[in-house]
Protein backbone atom coordinates (compact mmCIF):
# COMPACT_ATOMS: atom_id res chain seq x y z
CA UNK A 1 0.00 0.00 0.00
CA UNK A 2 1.30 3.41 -0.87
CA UNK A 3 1.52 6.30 1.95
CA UNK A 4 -1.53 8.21 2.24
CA UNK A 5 -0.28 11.66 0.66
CA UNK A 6 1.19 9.84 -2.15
CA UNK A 7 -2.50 7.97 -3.09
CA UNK A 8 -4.24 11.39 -2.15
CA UNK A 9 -2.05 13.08 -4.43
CA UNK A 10 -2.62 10.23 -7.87
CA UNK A 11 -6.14 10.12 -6.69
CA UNK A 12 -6.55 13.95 -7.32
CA UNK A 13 -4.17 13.94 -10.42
CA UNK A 14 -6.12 11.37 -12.10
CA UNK A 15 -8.90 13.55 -11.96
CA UNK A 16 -7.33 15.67 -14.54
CA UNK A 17 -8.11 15.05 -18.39
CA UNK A 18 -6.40 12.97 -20.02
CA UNK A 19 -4.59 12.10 -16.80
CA UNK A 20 -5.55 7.96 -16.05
CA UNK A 21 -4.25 6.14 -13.39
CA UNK A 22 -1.18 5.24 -14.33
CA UNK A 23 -0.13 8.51 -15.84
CA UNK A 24 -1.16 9.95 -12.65
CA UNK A 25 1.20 8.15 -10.71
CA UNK A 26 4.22 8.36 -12.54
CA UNK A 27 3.59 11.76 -12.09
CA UNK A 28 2.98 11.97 -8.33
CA UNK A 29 6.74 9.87 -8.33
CA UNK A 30 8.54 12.04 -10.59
CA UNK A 31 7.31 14.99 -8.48
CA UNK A 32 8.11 12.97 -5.00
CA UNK A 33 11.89 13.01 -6.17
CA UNK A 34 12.26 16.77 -7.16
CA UNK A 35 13.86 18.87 -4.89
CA UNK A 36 10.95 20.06 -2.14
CA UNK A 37 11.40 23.75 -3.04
CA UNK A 38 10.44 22.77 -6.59
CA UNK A 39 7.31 20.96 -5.49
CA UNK A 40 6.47 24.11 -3.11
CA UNK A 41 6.60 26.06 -6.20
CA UNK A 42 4.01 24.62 -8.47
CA UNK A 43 2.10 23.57 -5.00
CA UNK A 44 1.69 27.87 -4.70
CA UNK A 45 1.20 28.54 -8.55
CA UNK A 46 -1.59 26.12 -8.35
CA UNK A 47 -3.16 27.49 -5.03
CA UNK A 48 -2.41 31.42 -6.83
CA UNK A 49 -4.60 29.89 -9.94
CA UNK A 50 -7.92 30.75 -8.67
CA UNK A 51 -6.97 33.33 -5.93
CA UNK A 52 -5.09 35.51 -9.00
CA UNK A 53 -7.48 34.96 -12.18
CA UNK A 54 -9.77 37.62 -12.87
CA UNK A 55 -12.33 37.30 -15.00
CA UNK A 56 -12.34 40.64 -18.10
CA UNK A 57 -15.03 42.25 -17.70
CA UNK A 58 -15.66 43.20 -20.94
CA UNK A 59 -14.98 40.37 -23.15
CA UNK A 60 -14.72 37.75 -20.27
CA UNK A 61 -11.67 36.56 -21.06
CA UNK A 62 -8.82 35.57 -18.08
CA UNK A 63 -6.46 38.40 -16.75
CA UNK A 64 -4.61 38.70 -13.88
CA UNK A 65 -5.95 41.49 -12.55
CA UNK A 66 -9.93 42.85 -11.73
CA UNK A 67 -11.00 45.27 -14.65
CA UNK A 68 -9.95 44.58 -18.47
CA UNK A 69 -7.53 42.06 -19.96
CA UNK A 70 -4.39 43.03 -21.95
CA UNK A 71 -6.11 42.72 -25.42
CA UNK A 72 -9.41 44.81 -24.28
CA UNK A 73 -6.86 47.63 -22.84
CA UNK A 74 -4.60 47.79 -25.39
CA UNK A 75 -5.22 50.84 -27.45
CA UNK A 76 -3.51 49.81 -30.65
CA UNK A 77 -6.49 46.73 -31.30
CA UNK A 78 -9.76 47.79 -33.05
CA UNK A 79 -12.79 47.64 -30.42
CA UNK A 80 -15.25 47.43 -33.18
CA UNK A 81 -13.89 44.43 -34.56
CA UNK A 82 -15.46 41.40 -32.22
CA UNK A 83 -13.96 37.77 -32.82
CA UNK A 84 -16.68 35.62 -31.01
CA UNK A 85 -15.26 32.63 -29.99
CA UNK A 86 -16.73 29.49 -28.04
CA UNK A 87 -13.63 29.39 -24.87
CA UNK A 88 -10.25 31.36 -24.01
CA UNK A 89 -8.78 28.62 -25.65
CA UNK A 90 -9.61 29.44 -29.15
CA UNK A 91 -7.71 32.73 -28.77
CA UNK A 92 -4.49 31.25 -28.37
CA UNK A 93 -3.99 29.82 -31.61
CA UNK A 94 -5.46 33.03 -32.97
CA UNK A 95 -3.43 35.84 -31.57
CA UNK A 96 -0.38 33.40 -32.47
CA UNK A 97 -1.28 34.36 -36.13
CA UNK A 98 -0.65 37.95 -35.72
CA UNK A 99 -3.02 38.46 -38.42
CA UNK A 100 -6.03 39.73 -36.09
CA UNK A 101 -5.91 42.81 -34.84
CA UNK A 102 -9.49 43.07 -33.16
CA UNK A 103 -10.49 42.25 -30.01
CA UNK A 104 -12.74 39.16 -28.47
CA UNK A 105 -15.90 37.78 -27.02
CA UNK A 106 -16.16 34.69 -25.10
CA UNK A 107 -19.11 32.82 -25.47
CA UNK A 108 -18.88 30.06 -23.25
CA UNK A 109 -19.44 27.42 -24.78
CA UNK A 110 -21.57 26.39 -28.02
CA UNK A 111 -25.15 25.56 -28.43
CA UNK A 112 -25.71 22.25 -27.44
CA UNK A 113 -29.50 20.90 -26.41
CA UNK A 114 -28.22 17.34 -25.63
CA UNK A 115 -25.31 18.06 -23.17
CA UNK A 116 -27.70 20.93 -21.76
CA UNK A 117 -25.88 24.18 -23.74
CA UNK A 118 -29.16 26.32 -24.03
CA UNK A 119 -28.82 29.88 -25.63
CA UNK A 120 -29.66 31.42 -22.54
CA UNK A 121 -26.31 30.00 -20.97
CA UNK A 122 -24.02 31.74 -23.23
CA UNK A 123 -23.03 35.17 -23.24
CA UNK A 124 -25.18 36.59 -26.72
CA UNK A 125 -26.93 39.10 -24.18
CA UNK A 126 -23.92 40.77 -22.70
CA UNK A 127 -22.40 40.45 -26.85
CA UNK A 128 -25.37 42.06 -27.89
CA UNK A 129 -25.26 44.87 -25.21
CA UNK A 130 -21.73 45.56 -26.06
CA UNK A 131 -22.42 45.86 -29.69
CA UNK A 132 -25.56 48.58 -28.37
CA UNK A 133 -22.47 50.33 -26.58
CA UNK A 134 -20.00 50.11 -29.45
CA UNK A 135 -23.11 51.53 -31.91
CA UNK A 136 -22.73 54.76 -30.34
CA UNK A 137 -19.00 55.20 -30.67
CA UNK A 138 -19.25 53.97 -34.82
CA UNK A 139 -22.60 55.09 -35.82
CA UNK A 140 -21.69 54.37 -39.43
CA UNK A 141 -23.75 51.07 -40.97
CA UNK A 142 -20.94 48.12 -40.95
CA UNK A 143 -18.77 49.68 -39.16
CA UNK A 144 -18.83 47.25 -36.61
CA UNK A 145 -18.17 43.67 -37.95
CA UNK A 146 -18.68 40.63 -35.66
CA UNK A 147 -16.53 37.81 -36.66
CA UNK A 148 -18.06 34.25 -35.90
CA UNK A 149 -15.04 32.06 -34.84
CA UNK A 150 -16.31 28.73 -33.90
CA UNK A 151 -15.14 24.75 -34.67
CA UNK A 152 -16.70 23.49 -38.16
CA UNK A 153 -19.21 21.17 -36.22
CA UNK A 154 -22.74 20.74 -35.84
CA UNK A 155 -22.76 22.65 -32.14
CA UNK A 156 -20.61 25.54 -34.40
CA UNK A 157 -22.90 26.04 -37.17
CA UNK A 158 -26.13 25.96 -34.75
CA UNK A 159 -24.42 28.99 -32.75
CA UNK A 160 -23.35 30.65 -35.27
CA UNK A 161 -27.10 30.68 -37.34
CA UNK A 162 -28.40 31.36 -33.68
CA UNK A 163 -26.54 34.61 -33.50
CA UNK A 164 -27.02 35.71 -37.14
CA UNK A 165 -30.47 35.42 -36.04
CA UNK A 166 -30.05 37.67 -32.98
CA UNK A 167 -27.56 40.24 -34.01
CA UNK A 168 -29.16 40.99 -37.44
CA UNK A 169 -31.46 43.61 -36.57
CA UNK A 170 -28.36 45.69 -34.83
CA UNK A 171 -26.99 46.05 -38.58
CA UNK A 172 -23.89 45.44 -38.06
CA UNK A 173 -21.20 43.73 -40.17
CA UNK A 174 -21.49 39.51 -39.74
CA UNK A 175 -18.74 37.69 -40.98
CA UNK A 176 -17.76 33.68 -40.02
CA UNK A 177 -13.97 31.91 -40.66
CA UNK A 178 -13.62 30.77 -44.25
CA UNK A 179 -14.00 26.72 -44.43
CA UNK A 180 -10.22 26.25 -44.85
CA UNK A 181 -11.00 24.69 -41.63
CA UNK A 182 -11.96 21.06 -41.66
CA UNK A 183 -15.57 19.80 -40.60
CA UNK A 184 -15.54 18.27 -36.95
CA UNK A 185 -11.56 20.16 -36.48
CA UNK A 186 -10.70 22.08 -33.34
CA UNK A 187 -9.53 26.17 -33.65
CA UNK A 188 -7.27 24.76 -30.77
CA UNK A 189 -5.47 22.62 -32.85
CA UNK A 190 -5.64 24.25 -36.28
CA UNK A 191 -2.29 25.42 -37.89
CA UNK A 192 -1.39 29.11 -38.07
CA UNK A 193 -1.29 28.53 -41.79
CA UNK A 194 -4.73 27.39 -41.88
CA UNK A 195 -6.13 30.37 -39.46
CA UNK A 196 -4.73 33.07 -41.26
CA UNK A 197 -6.27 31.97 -44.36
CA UNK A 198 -9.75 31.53 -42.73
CA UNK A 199 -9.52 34.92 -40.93
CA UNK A 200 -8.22 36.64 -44.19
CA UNK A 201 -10.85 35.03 -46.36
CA UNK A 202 -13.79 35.69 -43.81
CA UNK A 203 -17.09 35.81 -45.46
């Protein structure tokens, strides 16, 4: 039988995804023989994780600090170009590009009925109230293009015809990634290559 803070420690890790069992304890081993200030380390950068992430409160994404994130505050970015995209995740791969210069809306999550995803838990109200806001700054028709930025699947393409739906009457500028991206593929794990072509070639 293994010590109890070694099986506490493999029982939380496999909890992790993609983290089974036996990945989990290699893991709790390998960290067992690294020197203890090491462990105390990444034992405080974890416990910092959810005392130290804000949430922006304008486009929701992570920042370390209450107020706006680094993208929403940075001057140099165009406010009324909003890339809606399903999770921070997705703007990662994006910003790697350096081809987007716009700023970002996280959604939440994607429409899905049979794991739950309703409209009503994403964030299209607080998108459409910031596109109200942005209406009075560019009062000029298009001037404020919302780019739809989700994965090619079915849970994609139902958001995305959901917000057309919704954002329509604020006549504003709708565009969605070109289909460079494969059906059922993750923005996550797209190539740059690939993303700047579907973000260049927006329709």
């Amino acid at each position: 039988m293994l010590p109890e803070p070694i099986k506490n420690l493999i029982d939380r890790l496999s909890q992790l995804p993609g983290m089974g069992q036996r990945s989990a304890t290699r893991l709790a081993f390998h960290l067992l023989n690294q020197p203890a200030q090491k462990v105390l380390e990444l034992a405080q950068a974890i416990k910092d994780l959810p005392e130290k992430t804000k949430i922006c409160r304008n486009c929701f994404n992570l920042t370390g600090e209450a107020g706006k994130c680094l993208i929403c505050s940075n001057e140099k970015r165009q406010p009324n170009i909003i890339c809606a995209v399903e999770d921070v995740l997705d703007i990662i791969p994006i910003e790697r590009t350096r081809q987007f210069n716009g700023v970002y809306h996280i959604l939440g999550g994607l429409i899905s009925p049979a794991e739950g995803m309703t409209p009503d838990k994403l964030r299209v109200r607080e998108l459409a109230e910031r596109i109200k806001k942005l209406k009075n700054q560019f009062p000029a028709l298009n001037q404020i293009e919302i780019i739809l930025a989700f994965n090619p699947t079915t849970e994609g393409d139902t958001t995305a015809l959901y917000l057309e739906k919704i954002l329509s009457p604020l006549s504003i500028k709708i565009t969605k990634l070109n289909r460079g991206l494969s059906t059922g593929s993750d923005l996550e794990y797209a190539d740059e290559t690939t993303l700047v072509n579907a973000l260049k070639f927006r329709h």
